[in-house]
PDB file of N, CA and C in Angstrom:
ATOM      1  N   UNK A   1       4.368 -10.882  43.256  1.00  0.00           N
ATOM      2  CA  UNK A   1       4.273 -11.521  41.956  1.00  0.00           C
ATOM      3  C   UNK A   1       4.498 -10.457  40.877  1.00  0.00           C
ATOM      4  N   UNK A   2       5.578 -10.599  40.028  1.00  0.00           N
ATOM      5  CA  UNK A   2       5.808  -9.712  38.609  1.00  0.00           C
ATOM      6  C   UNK A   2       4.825  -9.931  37.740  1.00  0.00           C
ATOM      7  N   UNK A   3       4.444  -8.958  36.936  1.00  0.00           N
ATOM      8  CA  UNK A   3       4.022  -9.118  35.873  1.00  0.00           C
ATOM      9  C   UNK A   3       4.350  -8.901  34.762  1.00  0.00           C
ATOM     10  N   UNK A   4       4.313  -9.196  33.844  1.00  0.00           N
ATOM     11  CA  UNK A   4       5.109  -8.893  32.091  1.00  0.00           C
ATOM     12  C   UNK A   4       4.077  -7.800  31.512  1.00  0.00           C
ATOM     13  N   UNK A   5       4.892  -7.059  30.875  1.00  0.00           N
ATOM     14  CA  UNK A   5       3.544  -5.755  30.588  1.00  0.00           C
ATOM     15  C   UNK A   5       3.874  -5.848  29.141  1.00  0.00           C
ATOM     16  N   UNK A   6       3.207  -5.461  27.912  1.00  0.00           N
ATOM     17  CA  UNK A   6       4.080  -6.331  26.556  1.00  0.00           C
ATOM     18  C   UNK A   6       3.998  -4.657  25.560  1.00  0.00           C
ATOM     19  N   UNK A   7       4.775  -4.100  25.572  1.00  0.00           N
ATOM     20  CA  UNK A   7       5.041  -2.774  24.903  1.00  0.00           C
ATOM     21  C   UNK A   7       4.683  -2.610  23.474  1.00  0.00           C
ATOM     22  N   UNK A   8       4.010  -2.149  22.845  1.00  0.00           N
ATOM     23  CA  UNK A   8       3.765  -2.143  21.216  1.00  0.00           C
ATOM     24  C   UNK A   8       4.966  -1.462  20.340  1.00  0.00           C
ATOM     25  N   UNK A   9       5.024  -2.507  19.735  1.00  0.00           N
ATOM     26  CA  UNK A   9       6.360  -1.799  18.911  1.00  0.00           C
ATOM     27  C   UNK A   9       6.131  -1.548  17.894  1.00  0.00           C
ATOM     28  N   UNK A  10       6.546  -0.543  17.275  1.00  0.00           N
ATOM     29  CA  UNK A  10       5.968  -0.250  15.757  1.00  0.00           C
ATOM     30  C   UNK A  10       7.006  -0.686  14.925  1.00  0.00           C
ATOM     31  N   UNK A  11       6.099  -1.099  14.149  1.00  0.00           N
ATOM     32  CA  UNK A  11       6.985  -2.143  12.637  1.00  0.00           C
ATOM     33  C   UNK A  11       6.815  -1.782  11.371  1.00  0.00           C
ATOM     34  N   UNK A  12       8.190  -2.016  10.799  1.00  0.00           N
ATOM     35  CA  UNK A  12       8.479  -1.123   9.473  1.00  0.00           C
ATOM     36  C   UNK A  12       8.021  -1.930   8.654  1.00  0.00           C
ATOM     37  N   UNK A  13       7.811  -2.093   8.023  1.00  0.00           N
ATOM     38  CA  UNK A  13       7.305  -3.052   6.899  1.00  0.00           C
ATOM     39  C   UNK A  13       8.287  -2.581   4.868  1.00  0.00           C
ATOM     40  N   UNK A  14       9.084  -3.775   5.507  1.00  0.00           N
ATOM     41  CA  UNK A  14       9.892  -3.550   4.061  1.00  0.00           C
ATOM     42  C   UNK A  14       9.613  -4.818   2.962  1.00  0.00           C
ATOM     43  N   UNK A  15       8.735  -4.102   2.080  1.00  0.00           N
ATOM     44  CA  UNK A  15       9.122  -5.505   0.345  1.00  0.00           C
ATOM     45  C   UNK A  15      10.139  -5.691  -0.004  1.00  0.00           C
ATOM     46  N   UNK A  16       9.986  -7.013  -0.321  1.00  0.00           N
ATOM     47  CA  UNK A  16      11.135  -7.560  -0.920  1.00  0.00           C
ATOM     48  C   UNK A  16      10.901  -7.907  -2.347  1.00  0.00           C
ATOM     49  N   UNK A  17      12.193  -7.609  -3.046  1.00  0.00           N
ATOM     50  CA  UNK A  17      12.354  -7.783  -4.909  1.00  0.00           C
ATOM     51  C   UNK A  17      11.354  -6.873  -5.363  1.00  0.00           C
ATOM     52  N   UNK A  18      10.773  -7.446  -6.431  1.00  0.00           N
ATOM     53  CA  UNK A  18       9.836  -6.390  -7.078  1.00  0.00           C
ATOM     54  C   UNK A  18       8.543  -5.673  -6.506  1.00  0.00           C
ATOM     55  N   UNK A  19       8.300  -5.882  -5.397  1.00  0.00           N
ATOM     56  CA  UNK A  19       7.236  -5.720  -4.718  1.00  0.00           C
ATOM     57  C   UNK A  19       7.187  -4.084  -4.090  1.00  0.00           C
ATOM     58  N   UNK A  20       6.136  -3.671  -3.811  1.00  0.00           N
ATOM     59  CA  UNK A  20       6.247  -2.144  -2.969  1.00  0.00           C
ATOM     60  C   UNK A  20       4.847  -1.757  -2.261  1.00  0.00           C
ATOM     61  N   UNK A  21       4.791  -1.269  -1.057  1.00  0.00           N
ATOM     62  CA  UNK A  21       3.968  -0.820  -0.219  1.00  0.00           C
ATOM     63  C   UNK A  21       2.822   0.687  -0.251  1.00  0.00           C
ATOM     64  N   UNK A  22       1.874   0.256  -0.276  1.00  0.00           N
ATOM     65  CA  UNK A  22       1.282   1.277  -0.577  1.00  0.00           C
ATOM     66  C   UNK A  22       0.195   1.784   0.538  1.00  0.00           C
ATOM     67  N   UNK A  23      -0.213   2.841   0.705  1.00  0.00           N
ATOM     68  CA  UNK A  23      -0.972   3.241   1.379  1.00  0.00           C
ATOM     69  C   UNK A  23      -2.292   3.957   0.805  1.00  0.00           C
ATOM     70  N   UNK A  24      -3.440   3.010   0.848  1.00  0.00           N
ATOM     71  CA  UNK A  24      -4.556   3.419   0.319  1.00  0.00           C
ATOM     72  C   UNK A  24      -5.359   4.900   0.595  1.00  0.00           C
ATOM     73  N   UNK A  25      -5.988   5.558  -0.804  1.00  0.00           N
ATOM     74  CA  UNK A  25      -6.684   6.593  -0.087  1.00  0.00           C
ATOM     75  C   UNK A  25      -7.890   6.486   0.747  1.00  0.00           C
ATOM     76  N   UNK A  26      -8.415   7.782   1.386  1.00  0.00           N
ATOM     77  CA  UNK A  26      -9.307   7.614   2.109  1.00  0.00           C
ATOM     78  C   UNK A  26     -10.945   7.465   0.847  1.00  0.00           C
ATOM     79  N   UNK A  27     -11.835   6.366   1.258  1.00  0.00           N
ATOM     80  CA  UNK A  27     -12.791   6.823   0.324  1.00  0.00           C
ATOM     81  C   UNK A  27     -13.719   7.734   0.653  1.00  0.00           C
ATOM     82  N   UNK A  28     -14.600   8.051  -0.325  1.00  0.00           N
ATOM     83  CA  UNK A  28     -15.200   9.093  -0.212  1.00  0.00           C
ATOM     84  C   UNK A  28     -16.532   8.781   0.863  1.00  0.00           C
ATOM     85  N   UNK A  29     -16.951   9.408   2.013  1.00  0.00           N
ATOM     86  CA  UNK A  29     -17.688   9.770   3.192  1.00  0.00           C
ATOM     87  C   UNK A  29     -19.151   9.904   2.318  1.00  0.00           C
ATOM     88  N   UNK A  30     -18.913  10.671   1.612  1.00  0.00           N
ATOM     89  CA  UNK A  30     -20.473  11.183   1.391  1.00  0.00           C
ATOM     90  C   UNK A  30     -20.619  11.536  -0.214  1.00  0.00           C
ATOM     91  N   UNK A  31     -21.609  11.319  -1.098  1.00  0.00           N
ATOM     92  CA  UNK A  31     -21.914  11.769  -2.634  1.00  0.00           C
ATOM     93  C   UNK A  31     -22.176  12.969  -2.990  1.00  0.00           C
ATOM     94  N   UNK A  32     -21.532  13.709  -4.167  1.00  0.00           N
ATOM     95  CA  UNK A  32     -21.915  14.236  -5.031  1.00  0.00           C
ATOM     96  C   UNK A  32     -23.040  15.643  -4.528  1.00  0.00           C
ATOM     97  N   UNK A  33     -24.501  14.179  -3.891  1.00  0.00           N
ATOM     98  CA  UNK A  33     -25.269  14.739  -3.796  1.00  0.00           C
ATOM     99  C   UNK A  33     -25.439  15.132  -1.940  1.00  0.00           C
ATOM    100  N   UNK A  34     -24.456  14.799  -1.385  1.00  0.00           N
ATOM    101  CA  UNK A  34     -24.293  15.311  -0.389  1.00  0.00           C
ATOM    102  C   UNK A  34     -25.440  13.782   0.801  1.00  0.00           C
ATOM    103  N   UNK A  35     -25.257  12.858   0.414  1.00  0.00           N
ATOM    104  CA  UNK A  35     -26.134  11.604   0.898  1.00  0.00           C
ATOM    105  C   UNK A  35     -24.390  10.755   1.337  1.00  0.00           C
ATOM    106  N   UNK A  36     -24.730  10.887   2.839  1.00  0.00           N
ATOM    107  CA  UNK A  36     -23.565   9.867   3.682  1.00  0.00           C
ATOM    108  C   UNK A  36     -23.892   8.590   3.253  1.00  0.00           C
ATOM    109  N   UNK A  37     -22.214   8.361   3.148  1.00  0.00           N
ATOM    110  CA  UNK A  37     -22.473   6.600   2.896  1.00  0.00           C
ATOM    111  C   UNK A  37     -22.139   5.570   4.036  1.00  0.00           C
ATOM    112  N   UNK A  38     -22.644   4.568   4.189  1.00  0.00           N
ATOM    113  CA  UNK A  38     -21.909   3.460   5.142  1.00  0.00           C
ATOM    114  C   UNK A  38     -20.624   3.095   5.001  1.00  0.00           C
ATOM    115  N   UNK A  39     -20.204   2.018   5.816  1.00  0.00           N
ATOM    116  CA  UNK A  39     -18.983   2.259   5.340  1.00  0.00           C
ATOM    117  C   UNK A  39     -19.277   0.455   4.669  1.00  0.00           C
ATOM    118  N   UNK A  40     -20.380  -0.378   4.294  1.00  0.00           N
ATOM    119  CA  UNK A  40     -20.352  -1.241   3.594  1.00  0.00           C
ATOM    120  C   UNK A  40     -20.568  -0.568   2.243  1.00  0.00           C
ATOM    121  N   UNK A  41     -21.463   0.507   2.153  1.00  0.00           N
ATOM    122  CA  UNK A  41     -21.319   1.261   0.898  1.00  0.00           C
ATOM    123  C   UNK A  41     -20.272   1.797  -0.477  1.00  0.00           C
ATOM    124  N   UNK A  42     -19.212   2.176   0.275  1.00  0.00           N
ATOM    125  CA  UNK A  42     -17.678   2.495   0.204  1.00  0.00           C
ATOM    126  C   UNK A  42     -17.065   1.714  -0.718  1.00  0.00           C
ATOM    127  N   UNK A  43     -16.710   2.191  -2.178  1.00  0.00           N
ATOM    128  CA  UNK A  43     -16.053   1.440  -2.472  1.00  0.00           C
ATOM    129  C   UNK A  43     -14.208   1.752  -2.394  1.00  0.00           C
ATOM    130  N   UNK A  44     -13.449   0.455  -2.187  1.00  0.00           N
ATOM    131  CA  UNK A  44     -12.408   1.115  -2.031  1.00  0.00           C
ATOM    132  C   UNK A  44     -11.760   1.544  -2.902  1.00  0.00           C
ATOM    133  N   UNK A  45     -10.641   2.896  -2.976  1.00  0.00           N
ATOM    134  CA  UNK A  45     -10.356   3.393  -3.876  1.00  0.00           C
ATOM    135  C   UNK A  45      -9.037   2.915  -4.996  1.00  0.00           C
ATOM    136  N   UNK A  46      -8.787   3.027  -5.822  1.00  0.00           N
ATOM    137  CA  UNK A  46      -8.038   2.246  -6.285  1.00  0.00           C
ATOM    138  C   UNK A  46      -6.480   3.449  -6.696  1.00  0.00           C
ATOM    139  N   UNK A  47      -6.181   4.293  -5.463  1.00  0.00           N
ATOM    140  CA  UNK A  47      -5.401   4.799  -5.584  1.00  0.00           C
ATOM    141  C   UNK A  47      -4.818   5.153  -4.255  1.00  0.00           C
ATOM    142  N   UNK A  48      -3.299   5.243  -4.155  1.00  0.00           N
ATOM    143  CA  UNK A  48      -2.761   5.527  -3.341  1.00  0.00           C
ATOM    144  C   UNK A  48      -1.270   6.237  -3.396  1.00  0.00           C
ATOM    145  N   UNK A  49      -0.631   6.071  -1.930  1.00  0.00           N
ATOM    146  CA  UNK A  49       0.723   6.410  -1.926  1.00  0.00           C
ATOM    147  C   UNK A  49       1.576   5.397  -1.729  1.00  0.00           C
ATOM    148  N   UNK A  50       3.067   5.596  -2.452  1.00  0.00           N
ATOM    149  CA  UNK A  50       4.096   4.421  -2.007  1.00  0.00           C
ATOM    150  C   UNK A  50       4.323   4.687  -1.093  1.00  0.00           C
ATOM    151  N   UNK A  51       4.578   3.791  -0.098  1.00  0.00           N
ATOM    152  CA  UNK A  51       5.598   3.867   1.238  1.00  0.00           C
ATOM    153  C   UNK A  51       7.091   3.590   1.723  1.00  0.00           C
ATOM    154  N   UNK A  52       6.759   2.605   0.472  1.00  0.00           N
ATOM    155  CA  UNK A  52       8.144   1.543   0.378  1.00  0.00           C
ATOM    156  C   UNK A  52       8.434   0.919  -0.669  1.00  0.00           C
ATOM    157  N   UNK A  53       9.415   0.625  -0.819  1.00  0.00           N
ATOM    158  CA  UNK A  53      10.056  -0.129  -2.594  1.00  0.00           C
ATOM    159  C   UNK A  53      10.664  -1.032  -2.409  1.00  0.00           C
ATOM    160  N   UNK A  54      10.965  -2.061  -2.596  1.00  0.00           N
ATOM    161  CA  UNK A  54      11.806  -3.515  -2.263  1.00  0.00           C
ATOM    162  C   UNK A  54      12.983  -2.764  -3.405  1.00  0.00           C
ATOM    163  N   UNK A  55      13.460  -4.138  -3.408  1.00  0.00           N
ATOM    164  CA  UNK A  55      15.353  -4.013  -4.143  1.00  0.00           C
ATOM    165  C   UNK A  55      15.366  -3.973  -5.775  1.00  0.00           C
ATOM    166  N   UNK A  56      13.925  -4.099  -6.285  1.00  0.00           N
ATOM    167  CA  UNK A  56      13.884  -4.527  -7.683  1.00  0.00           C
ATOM    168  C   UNK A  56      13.604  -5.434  -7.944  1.00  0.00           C
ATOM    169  N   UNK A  57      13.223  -6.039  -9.413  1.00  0.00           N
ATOM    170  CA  UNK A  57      13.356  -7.477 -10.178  1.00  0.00           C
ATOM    171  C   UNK A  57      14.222  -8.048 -10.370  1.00  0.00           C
ATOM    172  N   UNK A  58      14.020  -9.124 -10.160  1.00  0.00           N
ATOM    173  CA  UNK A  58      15.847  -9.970 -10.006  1.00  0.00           C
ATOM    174  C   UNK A  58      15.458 -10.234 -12.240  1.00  0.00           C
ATOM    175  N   UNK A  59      16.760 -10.014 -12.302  1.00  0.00           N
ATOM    176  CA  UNK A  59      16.837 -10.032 -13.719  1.00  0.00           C
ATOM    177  C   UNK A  59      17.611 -11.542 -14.075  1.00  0.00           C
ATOM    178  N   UNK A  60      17.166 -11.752 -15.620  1.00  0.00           N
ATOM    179  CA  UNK A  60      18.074 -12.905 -15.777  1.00  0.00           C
ATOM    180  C   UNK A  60      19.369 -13.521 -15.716  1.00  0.00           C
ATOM    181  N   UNK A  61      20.550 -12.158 -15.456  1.00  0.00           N
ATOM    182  CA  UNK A  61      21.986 -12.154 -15.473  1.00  0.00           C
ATOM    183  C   UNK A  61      22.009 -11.869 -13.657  1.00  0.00           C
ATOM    184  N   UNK A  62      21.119 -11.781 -13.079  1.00  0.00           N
ATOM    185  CA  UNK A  62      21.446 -12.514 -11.736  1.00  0.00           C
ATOM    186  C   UNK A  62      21.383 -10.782 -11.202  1.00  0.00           C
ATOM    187  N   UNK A  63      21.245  -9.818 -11.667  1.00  0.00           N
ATOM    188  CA  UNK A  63      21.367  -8.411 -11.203  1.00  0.00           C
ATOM    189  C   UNK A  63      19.695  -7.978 -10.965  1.00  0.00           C
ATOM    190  N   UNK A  64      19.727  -6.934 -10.429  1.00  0.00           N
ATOM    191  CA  UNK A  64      18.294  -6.548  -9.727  1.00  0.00           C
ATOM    192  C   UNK A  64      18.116  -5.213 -11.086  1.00  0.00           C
ATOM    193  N   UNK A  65      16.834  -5.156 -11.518  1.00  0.00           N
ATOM    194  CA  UNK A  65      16.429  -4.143 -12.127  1.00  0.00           C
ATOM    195  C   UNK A  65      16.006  -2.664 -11.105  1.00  0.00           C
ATOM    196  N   UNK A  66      16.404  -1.763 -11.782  1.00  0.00           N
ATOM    197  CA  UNK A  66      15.673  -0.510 -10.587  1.00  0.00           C
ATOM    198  C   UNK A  66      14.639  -0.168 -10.825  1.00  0.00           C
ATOM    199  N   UNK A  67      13.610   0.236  -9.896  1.00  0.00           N
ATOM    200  CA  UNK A  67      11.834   0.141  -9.457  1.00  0.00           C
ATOM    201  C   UNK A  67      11.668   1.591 -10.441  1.00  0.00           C
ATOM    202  N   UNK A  68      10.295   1.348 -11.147  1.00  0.00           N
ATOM    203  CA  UNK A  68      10.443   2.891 -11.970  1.00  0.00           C
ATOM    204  C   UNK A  68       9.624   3.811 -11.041  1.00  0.00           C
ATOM    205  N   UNK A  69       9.273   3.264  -9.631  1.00  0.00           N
ATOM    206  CA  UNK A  69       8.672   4.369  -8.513  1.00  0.00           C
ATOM    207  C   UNK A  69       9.632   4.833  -7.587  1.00  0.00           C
ATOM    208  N   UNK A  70       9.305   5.358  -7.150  1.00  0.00           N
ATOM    209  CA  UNK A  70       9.852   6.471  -5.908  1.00  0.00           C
ATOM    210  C   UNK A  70       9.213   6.271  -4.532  1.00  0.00           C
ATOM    211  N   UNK A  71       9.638   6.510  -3.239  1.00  0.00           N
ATOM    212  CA  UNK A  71       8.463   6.798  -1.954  1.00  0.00           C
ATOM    213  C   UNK A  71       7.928   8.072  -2.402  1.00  0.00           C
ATOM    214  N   UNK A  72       6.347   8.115  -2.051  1.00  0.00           N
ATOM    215  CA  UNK A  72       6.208   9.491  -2.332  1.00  0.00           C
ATOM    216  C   UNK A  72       4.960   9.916  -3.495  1.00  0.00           C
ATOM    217  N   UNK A  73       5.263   8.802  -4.505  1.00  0.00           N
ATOM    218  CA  UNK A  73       4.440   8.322  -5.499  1.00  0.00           C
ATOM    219  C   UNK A  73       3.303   8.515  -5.457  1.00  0.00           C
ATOM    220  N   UNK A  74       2.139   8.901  -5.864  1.00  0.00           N
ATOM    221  CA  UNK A  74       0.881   8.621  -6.274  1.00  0.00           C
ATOM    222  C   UNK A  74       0.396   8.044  -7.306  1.00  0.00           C
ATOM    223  N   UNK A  75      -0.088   6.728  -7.058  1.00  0.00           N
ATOM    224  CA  UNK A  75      -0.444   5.686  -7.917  1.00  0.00           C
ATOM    225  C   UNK A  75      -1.636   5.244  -8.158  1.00  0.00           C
ATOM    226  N   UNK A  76      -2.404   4.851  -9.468  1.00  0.00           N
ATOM    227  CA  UNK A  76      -3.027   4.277  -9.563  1.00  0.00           C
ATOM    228  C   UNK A  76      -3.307   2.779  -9.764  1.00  0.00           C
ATOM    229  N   UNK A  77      -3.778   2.055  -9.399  1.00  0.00           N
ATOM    230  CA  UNK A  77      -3.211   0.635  -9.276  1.00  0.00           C
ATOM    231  C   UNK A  77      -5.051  -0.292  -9.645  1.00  0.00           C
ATOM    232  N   UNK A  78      -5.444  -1.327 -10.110  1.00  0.00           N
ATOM    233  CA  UNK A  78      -6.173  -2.062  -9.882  1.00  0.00           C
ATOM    234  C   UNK A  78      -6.809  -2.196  -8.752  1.00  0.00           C
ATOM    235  N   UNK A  79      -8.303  -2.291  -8.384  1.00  0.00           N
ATOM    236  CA  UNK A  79      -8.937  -2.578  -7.487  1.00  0.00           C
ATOM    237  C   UNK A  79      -8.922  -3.947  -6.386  1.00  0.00           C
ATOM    238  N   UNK A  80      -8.338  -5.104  -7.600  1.00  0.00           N
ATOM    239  CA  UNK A  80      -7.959  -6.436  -6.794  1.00  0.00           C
ATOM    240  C   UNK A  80      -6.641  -6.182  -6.466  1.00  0.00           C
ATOM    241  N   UNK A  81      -5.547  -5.199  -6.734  1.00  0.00           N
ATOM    242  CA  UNK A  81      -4.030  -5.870  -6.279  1.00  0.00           C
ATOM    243  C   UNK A  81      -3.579  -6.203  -5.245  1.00  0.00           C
ATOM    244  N   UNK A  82      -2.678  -6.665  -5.600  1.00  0.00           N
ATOM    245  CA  UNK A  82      -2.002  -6.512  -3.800  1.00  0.00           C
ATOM    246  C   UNK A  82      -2.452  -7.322  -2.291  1.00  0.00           C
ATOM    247  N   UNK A  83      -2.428  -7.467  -1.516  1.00  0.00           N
ATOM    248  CA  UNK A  83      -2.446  -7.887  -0.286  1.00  0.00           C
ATOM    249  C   UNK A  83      -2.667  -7.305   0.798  1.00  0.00           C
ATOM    250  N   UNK A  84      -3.781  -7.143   1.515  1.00  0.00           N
ATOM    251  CA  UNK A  84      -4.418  -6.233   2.687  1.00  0.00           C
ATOM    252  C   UNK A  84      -3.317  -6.592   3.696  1.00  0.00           C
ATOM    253  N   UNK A  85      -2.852  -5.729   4.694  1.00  0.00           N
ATOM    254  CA  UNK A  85      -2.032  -5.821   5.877  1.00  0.00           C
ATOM    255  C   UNK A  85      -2.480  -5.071   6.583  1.00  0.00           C
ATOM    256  N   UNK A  86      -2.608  -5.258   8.073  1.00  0.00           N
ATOM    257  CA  UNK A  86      -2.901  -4.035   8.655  1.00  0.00           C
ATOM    258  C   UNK A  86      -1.630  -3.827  10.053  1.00  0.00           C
ATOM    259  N   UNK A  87      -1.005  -3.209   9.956  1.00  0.00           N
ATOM    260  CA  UNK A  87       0.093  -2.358  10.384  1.00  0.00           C
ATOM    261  C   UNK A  87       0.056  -1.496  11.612  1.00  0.00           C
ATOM    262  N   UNK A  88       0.416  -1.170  12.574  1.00  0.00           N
ATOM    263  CA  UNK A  88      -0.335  -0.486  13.799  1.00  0.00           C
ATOM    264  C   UNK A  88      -1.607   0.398  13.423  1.00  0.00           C
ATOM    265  N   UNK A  89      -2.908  -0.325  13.425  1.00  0.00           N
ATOM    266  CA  UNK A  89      -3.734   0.243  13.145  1.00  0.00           C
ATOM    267  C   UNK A  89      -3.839   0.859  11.383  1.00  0.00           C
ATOM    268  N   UNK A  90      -3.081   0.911  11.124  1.00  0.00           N
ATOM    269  CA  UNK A  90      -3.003   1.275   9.298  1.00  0.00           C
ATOM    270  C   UNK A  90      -3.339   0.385   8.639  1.00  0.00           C
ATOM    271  N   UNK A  91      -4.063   0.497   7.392  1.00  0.00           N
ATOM    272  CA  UNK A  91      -4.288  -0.531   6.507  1.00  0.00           C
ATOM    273  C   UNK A  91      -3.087  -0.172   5.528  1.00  0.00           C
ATOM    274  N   UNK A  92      -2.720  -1.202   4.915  1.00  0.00           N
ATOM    275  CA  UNK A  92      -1.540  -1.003   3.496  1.00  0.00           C
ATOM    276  C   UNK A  92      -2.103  -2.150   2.625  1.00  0.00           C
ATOM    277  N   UNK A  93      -1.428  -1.972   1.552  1.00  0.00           N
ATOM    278  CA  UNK A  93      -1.672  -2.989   0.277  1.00  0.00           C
ATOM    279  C   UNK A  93      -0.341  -3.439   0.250  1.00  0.00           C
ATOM    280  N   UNK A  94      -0.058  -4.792  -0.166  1.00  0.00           N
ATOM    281  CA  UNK A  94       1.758  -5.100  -0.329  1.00  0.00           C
ATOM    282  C   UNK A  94       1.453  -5.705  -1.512  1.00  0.00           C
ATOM    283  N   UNK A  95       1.930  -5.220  -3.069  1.00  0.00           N
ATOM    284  CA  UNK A  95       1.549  -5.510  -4.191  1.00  0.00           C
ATOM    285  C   UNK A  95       2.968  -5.707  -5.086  1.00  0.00           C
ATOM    286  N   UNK A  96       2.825  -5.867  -6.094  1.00  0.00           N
ATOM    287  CA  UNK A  96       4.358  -5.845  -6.988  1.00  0.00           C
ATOM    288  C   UNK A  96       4.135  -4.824  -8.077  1.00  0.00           C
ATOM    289  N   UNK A  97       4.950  -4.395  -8.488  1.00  0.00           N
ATOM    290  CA  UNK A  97       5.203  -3.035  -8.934  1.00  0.00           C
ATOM    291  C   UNK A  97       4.510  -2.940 -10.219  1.00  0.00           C
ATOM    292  N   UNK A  98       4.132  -4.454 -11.071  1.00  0.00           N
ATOM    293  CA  UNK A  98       3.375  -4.490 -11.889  1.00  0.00           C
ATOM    294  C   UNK A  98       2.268  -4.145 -12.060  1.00  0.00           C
ATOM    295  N   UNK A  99       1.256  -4.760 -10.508  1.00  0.00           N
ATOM    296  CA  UNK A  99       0.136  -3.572 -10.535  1.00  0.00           C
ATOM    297  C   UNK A  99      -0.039  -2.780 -10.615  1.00  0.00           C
ATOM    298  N   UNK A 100       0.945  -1.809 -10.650  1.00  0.00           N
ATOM    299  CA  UNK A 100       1.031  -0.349 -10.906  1.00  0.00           C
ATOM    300  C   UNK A 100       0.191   0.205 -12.136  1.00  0.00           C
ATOM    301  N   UNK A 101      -0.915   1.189 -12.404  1.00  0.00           N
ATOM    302  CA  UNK A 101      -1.104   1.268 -13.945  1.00  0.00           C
ATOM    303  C   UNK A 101      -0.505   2.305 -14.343  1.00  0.00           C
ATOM    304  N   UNK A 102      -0.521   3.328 -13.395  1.00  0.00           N
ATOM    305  CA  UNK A 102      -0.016   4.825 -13.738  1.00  0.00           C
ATOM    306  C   UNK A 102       0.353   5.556 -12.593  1.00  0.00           C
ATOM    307  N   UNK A 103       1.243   6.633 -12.579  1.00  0.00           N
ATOM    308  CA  UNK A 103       1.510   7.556 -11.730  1.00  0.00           C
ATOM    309  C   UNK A 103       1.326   8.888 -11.650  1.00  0.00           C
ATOM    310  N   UNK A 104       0.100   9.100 -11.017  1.00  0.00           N
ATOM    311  CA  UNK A 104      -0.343  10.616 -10.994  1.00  0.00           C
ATOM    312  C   UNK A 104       0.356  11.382 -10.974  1.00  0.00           C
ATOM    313  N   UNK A 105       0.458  12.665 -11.334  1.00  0.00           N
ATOM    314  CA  UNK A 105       1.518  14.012 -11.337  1.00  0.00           C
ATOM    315  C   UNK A 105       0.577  14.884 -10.923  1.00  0.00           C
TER     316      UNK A 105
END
């Protein structure tokens, strides 16, 4: 008797149009005062890295606008944005480029 063995494949995860992928930071383990936190404690952080950029905003003359991020990015973004995914074991956010507030340097 065969058996089917089912191989894990790793998957790219590409946005589409104005949208872009981000990869959350790690939060912080322990305070200030050196007191570990849980991890219900934890709040999550509201900054990360791009991973990925979709094609742009579709504009009114039917053409795509270009994304004012980069891969690579460090962003600050809102605490609600975006969309939890979890990815081989990775968590990501899949948000639109609007959430964006700022880009760290």
């Amino acid at each position: 008797m065969a058996t089917a063995t089912k191989k894990k494949a790793s998957v790219r995860l590409q946005p589409i149009g104005e949208r872009i992928v981000v990869q959350r930071e790690e939060s912080e383990s322990t305070t200030a005062g050196g007191i570990v936190l849980p991890d219900s404690a934890k709040e999550k952080p509201a900054r990360g890295t791009v991973i990925a950029i979709g094609s742009g905003k579709l504009l009114d003359d039917g053409s795509r606008g270009e994304s004012q991020l980069k891969e690579g990015d460090h962003v600050l973004f809102s605490s609600y944005a975006g969309e939890t995914v979890e990815i081989d074991g990775v968590e990501l956010l899949l948000m639109r480029e609007d959430d964006v507030l700022a880009v760290l340097g």
